[in-house]
C-alpha atoms as a PDB file:
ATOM      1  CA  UNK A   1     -46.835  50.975  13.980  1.00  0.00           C
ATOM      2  CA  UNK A   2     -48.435  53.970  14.627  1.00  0.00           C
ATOM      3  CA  UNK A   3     -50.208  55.850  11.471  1.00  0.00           C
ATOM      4  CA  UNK A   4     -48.722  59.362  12.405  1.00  0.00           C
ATOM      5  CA  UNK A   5     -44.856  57.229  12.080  1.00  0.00           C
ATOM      6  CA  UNK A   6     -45.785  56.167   8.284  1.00  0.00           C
ATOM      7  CA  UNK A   7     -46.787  59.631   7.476  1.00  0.00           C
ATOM      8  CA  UNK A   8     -43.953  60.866   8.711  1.00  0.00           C
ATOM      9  CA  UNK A   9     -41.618  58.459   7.121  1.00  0.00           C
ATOM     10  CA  UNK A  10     -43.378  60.032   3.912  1.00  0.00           C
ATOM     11  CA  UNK A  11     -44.366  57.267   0.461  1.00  0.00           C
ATOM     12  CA  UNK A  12     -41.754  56.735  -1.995  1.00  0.00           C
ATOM     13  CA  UNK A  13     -41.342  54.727  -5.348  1.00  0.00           C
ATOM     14  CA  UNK A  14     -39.068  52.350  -6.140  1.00  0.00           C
ATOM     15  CA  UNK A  15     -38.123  52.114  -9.576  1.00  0.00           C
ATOM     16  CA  UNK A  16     -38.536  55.310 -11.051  1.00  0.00           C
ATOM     17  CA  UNK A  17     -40.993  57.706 -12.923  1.00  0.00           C
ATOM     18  CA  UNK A  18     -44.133  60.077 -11.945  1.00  0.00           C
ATOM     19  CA  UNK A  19     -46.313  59.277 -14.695  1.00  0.00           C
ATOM     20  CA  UNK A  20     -47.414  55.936 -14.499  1.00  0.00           C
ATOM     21  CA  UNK A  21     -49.518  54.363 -17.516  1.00  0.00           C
ATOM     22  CA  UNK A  22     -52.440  51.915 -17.259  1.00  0.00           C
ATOM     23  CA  UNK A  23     -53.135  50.058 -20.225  1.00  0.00           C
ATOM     24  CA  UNK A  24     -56.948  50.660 -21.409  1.00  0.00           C
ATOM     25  CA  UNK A  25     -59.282  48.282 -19.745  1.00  0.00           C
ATOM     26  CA  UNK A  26     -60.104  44.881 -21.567  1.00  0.00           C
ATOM     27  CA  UNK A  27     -63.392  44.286 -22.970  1.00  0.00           C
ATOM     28  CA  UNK A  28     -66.235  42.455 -21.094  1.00  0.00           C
ATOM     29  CA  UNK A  29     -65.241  39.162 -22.662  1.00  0.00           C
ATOM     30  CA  UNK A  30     -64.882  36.230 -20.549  1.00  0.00           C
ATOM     31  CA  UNK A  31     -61.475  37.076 -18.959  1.00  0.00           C
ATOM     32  CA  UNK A  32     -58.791  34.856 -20.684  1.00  0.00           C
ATOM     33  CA  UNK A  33     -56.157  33.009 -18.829  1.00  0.00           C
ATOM     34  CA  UNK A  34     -52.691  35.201 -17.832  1.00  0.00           C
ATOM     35  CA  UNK A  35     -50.665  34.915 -21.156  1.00  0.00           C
ATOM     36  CA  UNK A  36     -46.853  35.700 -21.019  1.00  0.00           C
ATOM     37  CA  UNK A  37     -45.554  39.404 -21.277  1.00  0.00           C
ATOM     38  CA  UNK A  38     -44.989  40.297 -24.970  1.00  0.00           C
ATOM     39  CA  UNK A  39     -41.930  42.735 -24.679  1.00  0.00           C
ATOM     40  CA  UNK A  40     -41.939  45.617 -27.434  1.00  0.00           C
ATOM     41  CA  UNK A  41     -39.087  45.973 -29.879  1.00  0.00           C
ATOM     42  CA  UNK A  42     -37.439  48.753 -27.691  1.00  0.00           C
ATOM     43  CA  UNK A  43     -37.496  46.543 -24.800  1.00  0.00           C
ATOM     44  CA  UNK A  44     -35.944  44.091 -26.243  1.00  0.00           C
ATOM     45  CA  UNK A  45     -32.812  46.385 -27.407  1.00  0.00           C
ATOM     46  CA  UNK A  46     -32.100  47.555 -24.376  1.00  0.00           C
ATOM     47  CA  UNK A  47     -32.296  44.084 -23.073  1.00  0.00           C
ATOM     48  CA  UNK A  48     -29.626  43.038 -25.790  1.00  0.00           C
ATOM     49  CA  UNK A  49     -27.749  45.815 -25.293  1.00  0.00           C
ATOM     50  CA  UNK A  50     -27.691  45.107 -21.445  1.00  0.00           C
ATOM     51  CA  UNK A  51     -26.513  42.000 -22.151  1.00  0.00           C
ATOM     52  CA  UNK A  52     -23.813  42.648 -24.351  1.00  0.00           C
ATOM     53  CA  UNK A  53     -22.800  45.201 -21.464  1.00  0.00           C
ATOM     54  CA  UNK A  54     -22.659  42.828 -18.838  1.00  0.00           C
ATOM     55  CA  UNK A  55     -20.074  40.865 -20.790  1.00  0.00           C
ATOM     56  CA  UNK A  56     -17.510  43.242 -19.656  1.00  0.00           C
ATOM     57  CA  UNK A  57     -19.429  44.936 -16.627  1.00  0.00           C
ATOM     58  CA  UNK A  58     -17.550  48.299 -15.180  1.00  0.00           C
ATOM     59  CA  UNK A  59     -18.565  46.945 -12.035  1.00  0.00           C
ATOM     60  CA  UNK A  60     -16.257  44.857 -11.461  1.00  0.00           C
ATOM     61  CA  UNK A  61     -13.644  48.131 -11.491  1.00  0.00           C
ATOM     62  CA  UNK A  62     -15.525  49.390  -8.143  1.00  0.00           C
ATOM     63  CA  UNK A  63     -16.030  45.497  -6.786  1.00  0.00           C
ATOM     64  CA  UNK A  64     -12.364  45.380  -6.868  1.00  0.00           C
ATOM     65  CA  UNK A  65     -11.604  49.096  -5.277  1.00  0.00           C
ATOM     66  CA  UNK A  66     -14.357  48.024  -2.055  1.00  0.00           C
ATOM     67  CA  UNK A  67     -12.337  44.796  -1.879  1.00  0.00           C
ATOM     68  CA  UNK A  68      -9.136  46.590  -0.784  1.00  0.00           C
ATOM     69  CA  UNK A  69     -11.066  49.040   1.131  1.00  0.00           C
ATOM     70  CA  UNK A  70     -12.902  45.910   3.237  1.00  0.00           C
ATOM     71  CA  UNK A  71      -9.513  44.954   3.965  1.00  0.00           C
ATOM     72  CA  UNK A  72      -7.370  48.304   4.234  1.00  0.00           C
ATOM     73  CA  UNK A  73      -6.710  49.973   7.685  1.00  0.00           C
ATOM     74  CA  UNK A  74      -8.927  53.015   8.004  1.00  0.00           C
ATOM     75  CA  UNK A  75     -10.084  56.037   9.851  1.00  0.00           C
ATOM     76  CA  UNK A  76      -9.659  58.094  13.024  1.00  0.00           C
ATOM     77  CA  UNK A  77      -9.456  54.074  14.180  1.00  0.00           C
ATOM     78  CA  UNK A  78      -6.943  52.458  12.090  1.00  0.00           C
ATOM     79  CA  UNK A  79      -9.081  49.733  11.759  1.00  0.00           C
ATOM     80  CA  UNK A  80     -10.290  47.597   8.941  1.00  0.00           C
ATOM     81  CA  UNK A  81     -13.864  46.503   7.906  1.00  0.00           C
ATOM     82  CA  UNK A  82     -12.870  42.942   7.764  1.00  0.00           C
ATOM     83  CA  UNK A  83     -11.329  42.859  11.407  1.00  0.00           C
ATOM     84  CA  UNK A  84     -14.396  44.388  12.868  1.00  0.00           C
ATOM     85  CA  UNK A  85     -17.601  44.490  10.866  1.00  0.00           C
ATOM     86  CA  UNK A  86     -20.379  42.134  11.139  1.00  0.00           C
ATOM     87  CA  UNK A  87     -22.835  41.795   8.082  1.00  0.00           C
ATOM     88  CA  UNK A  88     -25.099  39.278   9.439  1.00  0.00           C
ATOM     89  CA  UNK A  89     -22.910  36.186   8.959  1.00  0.00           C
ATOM     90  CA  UNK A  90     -19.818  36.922  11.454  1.00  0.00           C
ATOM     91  CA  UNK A  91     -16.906  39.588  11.570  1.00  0.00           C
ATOM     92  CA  UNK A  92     -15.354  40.302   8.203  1.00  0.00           C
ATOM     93  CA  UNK A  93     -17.522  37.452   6.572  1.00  0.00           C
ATOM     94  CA  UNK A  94     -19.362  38.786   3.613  1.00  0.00           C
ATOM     95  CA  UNK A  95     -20.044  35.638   1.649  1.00  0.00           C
ATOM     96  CA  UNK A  96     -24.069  35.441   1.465  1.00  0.00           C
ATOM     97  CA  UNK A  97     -24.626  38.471   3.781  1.00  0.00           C
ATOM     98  CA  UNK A  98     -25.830  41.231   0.946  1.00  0.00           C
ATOM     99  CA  UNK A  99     -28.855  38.570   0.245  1.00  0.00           C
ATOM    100  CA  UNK A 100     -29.904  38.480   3.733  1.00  0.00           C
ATOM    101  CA  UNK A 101     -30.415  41.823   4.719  1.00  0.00           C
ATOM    102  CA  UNK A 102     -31.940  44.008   5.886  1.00  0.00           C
ATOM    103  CA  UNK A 103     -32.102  42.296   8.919  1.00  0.00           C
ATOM    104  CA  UNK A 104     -31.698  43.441  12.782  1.00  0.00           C
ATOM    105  CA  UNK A 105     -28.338  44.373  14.458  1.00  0.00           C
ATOM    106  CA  UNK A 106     -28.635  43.924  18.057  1.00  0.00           C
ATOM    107  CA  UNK A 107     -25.559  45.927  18.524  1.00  0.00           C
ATOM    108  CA  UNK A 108     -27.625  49.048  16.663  1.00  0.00           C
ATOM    109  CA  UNK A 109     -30.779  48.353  17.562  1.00  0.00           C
ATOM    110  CA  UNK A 110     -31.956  48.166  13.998  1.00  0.00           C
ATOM    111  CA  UNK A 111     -33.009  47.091  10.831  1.00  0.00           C
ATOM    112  CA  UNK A 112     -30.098  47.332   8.313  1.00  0.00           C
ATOM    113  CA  UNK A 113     -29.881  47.247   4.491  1.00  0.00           C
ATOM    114  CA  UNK A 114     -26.451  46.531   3.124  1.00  0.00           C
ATOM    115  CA  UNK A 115     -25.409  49.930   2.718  1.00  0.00           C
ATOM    116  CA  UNK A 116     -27.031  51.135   6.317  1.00  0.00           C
ATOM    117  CA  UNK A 117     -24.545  48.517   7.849  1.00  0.00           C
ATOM    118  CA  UNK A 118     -21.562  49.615   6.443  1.00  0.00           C
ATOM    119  CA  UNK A 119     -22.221  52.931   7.154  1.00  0.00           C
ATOM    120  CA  UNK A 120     -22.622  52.430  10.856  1.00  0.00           C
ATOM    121  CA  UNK A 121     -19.515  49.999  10.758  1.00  0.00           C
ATOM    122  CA  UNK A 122     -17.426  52.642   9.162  1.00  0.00           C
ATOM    123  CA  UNK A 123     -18.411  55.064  12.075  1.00  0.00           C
ATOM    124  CA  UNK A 124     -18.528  53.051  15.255  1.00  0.00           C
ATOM    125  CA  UNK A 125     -15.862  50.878  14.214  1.00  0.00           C
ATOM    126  CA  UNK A 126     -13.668  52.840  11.920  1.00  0.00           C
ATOM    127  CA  UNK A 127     -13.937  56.240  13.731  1.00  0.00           C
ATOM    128  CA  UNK A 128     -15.058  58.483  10.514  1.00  0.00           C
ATOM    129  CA  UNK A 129     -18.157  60.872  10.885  1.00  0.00           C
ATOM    130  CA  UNK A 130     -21.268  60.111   9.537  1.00  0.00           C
ATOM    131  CA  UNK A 131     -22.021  63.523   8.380  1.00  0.00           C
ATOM    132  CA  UNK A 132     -19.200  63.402   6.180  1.00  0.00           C
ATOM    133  CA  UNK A 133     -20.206  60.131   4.744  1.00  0.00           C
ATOM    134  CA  UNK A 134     -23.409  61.537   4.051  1.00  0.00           C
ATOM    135  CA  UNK A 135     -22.145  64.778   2.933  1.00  0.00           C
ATOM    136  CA  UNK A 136     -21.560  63.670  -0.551  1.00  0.00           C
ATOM    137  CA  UNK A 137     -23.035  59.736  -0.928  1.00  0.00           C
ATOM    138  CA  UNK A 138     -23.422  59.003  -4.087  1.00  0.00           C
ATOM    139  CA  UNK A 139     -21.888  59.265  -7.487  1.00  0.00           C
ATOM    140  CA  UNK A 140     -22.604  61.928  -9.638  1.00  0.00           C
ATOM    141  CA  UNK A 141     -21.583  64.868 -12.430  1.00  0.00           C
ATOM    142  CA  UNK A 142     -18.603  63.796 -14.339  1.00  0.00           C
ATOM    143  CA  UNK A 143     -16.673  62.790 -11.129  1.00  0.00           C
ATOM    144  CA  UNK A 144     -15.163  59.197 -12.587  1.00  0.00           C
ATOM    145  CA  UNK A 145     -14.536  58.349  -8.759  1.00  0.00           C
ATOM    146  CA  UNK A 146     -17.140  57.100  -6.747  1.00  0.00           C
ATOM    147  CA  UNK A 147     -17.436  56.923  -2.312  1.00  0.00           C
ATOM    148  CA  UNK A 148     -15.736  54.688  -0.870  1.00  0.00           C
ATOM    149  CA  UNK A 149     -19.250  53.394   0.329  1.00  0.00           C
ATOM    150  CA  UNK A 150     -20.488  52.740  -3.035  1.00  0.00           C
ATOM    151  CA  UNK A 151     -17.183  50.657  -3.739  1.00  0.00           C
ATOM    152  CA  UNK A 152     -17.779  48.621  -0.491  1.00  0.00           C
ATOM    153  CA  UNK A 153     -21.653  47.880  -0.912  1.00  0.00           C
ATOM    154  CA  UNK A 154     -20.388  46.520  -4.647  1.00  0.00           C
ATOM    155  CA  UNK A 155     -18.150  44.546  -3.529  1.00  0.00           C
ATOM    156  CA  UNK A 156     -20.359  43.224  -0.292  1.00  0.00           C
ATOM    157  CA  UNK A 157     -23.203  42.645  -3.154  1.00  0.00           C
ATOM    158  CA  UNK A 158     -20.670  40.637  -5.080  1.00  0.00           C
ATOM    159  CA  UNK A 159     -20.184  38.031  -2.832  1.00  0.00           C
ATOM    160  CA  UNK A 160     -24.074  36.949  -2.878  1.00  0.00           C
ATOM    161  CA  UNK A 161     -23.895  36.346  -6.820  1.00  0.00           C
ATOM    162  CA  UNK A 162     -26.191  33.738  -7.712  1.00  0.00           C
ATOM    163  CA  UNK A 163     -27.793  33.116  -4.501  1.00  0.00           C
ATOM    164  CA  UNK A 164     -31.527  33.521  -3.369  1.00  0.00           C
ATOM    165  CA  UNK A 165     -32.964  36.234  -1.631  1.00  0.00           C
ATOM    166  CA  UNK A 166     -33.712  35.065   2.125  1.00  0.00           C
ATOM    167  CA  UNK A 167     -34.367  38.400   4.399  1.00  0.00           C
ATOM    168  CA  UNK A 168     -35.140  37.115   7.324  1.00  0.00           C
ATOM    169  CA  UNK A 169     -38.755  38.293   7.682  1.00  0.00           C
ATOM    170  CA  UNK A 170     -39.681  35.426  10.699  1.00  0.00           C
ATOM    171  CA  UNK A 171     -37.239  37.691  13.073  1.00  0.00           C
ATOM    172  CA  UNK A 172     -40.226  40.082  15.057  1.00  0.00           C
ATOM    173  CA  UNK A 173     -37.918  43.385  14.318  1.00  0.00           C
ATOM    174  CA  UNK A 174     -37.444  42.488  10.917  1.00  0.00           C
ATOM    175  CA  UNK A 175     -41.259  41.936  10.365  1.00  0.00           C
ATOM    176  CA  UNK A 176     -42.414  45.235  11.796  1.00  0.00           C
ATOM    177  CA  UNK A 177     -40.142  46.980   9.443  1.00  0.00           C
ATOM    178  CA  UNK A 178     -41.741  45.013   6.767  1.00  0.00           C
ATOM    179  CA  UNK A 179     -45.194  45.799   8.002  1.00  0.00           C
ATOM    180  CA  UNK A 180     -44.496  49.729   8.108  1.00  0.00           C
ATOM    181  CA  UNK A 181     -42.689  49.493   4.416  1.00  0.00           C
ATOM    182  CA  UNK A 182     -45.722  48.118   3.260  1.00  0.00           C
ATOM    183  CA  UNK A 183     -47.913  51.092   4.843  1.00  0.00           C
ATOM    184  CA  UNK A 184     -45.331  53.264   3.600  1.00  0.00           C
ATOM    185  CA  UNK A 185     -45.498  51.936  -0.152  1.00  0.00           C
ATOM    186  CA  UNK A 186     -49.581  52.521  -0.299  1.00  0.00           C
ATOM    187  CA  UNK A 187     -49.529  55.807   1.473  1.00  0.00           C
ATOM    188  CA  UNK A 188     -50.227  58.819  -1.053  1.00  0.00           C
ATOM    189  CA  UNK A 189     -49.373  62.168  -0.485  1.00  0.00           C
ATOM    190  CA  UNK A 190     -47.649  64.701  -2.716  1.00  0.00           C
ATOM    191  CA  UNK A 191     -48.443  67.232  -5.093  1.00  0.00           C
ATOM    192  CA  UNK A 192     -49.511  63.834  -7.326  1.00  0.00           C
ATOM    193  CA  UNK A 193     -51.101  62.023  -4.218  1.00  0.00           C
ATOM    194  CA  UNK A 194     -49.169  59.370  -5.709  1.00  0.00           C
ATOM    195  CA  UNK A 195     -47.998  56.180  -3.736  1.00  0.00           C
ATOM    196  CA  UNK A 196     -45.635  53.737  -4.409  1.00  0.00           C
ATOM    197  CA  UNK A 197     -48.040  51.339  -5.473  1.00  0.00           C
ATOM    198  CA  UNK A 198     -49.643  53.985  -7.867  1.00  0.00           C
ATOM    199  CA  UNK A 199     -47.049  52.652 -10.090  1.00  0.00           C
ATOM    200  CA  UNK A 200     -45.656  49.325  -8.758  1.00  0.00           C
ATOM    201  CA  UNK A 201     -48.756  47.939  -7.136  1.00  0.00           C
ATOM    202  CA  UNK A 202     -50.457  46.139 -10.042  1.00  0.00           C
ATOM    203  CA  UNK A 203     -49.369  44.559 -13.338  1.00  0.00           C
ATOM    204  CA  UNK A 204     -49.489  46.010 -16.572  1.00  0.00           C
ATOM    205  CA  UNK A 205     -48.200  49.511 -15.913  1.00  0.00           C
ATOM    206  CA  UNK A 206     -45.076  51.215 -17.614  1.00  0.00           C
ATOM    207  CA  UNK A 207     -43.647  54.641 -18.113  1.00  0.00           C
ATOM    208  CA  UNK A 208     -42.370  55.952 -21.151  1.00  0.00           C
ATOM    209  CA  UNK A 209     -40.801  53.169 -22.485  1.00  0.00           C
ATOM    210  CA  UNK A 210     -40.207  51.398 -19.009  1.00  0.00           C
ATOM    211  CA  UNK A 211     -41.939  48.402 -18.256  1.00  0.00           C
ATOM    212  CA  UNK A 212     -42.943  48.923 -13.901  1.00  0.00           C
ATOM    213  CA  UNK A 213     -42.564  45.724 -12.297  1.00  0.00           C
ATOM    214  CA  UNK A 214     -45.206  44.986  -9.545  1.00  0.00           C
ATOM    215  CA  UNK A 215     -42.982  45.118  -5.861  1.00  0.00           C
ATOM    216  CA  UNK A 216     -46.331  43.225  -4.106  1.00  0.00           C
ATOM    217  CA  UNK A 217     -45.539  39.885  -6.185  1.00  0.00           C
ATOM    218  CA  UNK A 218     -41.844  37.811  -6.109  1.00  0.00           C
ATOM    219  CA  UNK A 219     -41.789  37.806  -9.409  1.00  0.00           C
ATOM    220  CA  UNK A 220     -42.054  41.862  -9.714  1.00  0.00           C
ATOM    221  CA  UNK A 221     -40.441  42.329  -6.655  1.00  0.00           C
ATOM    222  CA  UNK A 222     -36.809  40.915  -7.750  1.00  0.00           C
ATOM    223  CA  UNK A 223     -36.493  43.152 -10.585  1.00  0.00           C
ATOM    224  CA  UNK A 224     -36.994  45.932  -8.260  1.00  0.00           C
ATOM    225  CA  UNK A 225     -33.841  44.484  -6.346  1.00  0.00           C
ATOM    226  CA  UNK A 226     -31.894  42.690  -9.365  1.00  0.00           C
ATOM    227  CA  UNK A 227     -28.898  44.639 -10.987  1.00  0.00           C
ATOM    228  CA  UNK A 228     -28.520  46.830  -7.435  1.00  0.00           C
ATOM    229  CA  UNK A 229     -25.347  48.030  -7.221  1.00  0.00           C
ATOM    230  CA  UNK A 230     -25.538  49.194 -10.547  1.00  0.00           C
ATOM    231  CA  UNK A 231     -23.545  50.783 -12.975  1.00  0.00           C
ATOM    232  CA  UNK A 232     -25.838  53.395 -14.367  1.00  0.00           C
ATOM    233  CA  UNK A 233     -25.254  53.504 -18.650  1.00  0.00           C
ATOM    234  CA  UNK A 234     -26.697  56.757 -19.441  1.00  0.00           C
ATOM    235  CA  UNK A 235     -24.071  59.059 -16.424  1.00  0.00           C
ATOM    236  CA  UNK A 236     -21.742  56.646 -16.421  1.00  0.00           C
ATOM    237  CA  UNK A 237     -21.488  55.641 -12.897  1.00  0.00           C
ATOM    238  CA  UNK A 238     -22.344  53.214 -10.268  1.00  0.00           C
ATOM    239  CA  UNK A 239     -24.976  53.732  -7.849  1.00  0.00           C
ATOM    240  CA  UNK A 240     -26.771  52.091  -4.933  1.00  0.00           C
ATOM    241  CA  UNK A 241     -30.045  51.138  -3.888  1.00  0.00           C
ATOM    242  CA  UNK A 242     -30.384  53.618  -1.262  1.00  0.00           C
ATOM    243  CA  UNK A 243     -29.649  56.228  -4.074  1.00  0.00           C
ATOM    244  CA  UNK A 244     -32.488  54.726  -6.176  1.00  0.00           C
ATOM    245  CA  UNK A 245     -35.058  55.156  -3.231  1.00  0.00           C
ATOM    246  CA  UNK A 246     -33.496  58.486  -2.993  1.00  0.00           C
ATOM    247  CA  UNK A 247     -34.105  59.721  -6.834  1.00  0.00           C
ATOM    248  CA  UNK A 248     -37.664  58.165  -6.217  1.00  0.00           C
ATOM    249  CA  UNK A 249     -38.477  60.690  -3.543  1.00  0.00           C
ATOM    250  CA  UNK A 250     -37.123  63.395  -5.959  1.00  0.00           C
ATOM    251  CA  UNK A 251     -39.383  62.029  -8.616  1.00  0.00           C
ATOM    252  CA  UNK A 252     -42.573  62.030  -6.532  1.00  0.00           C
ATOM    253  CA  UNK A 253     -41.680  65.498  -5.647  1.00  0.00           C
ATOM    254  CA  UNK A 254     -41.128  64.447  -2.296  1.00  0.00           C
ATOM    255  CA  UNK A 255     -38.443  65.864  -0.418  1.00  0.00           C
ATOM    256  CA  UNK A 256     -34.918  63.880  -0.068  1.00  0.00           C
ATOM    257  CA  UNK A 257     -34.767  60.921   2.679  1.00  0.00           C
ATOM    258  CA  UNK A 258     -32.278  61.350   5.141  1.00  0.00           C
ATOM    259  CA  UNK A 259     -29.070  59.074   4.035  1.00  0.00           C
ATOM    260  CA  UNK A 260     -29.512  55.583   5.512  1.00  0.00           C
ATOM    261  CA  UNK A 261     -32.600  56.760   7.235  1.00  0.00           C
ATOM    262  CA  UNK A 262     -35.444  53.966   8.758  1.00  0.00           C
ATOM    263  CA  UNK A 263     -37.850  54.949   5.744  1.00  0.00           C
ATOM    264  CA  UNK A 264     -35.227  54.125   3.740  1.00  0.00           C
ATOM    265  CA  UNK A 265     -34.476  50.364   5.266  1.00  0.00           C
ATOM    266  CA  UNK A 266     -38.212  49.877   6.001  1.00  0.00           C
ATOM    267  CA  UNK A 267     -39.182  50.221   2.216  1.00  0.00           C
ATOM    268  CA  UNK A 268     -36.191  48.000   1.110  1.00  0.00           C
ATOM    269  CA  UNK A 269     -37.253  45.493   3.611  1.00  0.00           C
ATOM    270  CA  UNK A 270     -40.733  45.443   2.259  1.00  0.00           C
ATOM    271  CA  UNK A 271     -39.535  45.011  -1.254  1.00  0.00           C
ATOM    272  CA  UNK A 272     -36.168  42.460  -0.772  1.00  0.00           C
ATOM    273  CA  UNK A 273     -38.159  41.115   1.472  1.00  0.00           C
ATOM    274  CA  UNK A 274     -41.237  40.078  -1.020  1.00  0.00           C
ATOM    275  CA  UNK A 275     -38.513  39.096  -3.364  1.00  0.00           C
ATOM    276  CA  UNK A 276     -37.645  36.221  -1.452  1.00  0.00           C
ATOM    277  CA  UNK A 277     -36.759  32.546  -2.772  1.00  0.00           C
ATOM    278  CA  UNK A 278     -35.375  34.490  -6.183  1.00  0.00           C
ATOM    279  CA  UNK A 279     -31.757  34.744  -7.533  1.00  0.00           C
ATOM    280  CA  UNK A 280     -29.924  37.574  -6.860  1.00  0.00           C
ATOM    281  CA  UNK A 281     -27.186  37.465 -10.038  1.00  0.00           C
ATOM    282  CA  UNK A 282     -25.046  40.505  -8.575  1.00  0.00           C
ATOM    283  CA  UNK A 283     -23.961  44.117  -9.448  1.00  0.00           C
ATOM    284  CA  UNK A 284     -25.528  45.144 -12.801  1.00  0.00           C
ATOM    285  CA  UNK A 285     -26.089  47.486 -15.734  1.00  0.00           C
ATOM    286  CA  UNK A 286     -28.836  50.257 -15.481  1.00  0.00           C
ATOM    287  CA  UNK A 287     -30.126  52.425 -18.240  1.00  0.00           C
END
């Protein structure tokens, strides 16, 4: 891809923070073998509070709302999502398809995350306007109701529970966009000439309290994806992963990616798509 596209497409990060922290550098010793990450005692009560949380996830109250929606009658249309949208795995199937995107639509001409897809279906296929889908997106304020699109990519994500990651990165389209979200994830720029691997490119970093996983490795890479949908503790609602790449930007001091853009898609199919072989285990709880 051509450099001038990547700068244009602009760097983001992926799981949050400006301020990245590198841990002092070791002595000159003989480096020791990797030992295993020794989590501090605030880490690990958020971790058992997480837990405890996911015991009764509120997740499942928007999993259940983008169920009905997949299968109601919509739009300018009067046509449902299950009688005419194709995820990846056939029209109205959804079982396994949220693990194996993004991933090309021939009938778009495109690499598609989750929520991309939906959005186009909804449009071409249901008849609403995408400008009022993306007029209002996400959750947010003390609104208790979220889109309709955030119900349907939770309930879409749902139905891959438990099941490995497997973008399909051998597909030619689906490789380029993986090539240019990897230029776009070590291209700095900003008022920090920060990129996103300034703070997910290496192990060993963390913000605040926040442990930053490292998107180049599996291992780092599926925490970046894991718990996406998520039902966010500290506003009380549920979000997407498009909004997370979207509060990146604003944390960079970037300015705001256009709603299911291509920089968008390209950066999750760098990240998903490094995260593959791992289990994805669903909707989750976010701080």
């Amino acid at each position: 891809m051509n450099r001038n596209i990547i700068s244009a497409l602009c760097a983001l990060t992926v799981m949050g923070g400006a301020f990245a922290q590198t841990p002092k550098k070791p002595s000159t010793k003989a480096a020791a073998a990797p030992t295993i990450e020794e989590k501090d005692a605030a880490t690990l009560e958020f971790e058992k509070f997480r837990a405890e949380m996911e015991e009764s996830n509120p997740a499942e109250l928007f999993e259940m709302k983008g169920q009905e929606q997949w299968k109601t009658k919509r739009g300018p249309k009067n046509v449902s999502l299950a009688e005419t949208c194709d995820l990846g795995q056939g029209i109205g199937k959804v079982d396994g398809a949220y693990v194996k995107m993004p991933r090309y639509f021939a009938d778009a001409d495109a690499v598609m995350d989750a929520e991309r897809r939906i959005v186009w279906c909804m449009v071409e296929k249901q008849g609403f306007k995408f400008d009022d889908i993306a007029k209002k997106p996400f959750q947010g304020g003390n609104d208790n109701s979220a889109p309709d699109i955030t119900n349907l990519v939770t309930s879409v994500a749902t139905h891959s529970r438990n099941m490995k990651i497997a973008v399909p990165l051998d597909d030619p389209k689906v490789r380029d966009a993986y090539e240019v979200g990897k230029e776009i994830a070590a291209y700095r720029a900003g008022p920090y000439d920060f990129s996103c691997n300034t703070c997910h490119g290496a192990d060993g970093k963390r913000i605040r309290m926040q442990n930053l996983p490292n998107l180049t490795t599996p291992q780092g890479a599926i925490k970046g994806v894991q718990g996406w949908p998520g039902y966010r503790m500290t506003g009380g609602v549920m979000l997407t992963h498009q909004w997370r790449m979207g509060d990146c930007f604003r944390q960079q001091r970037f300015p705001q990616p256009k709603y299911a853009s291509d920089a968008v898609a390209y950066l999750l199919t760098y990240m998903t798509g490094n995260a593959n072989g791992q289990v994805y285990k669903g909707p989750g709880i976010k701080r």
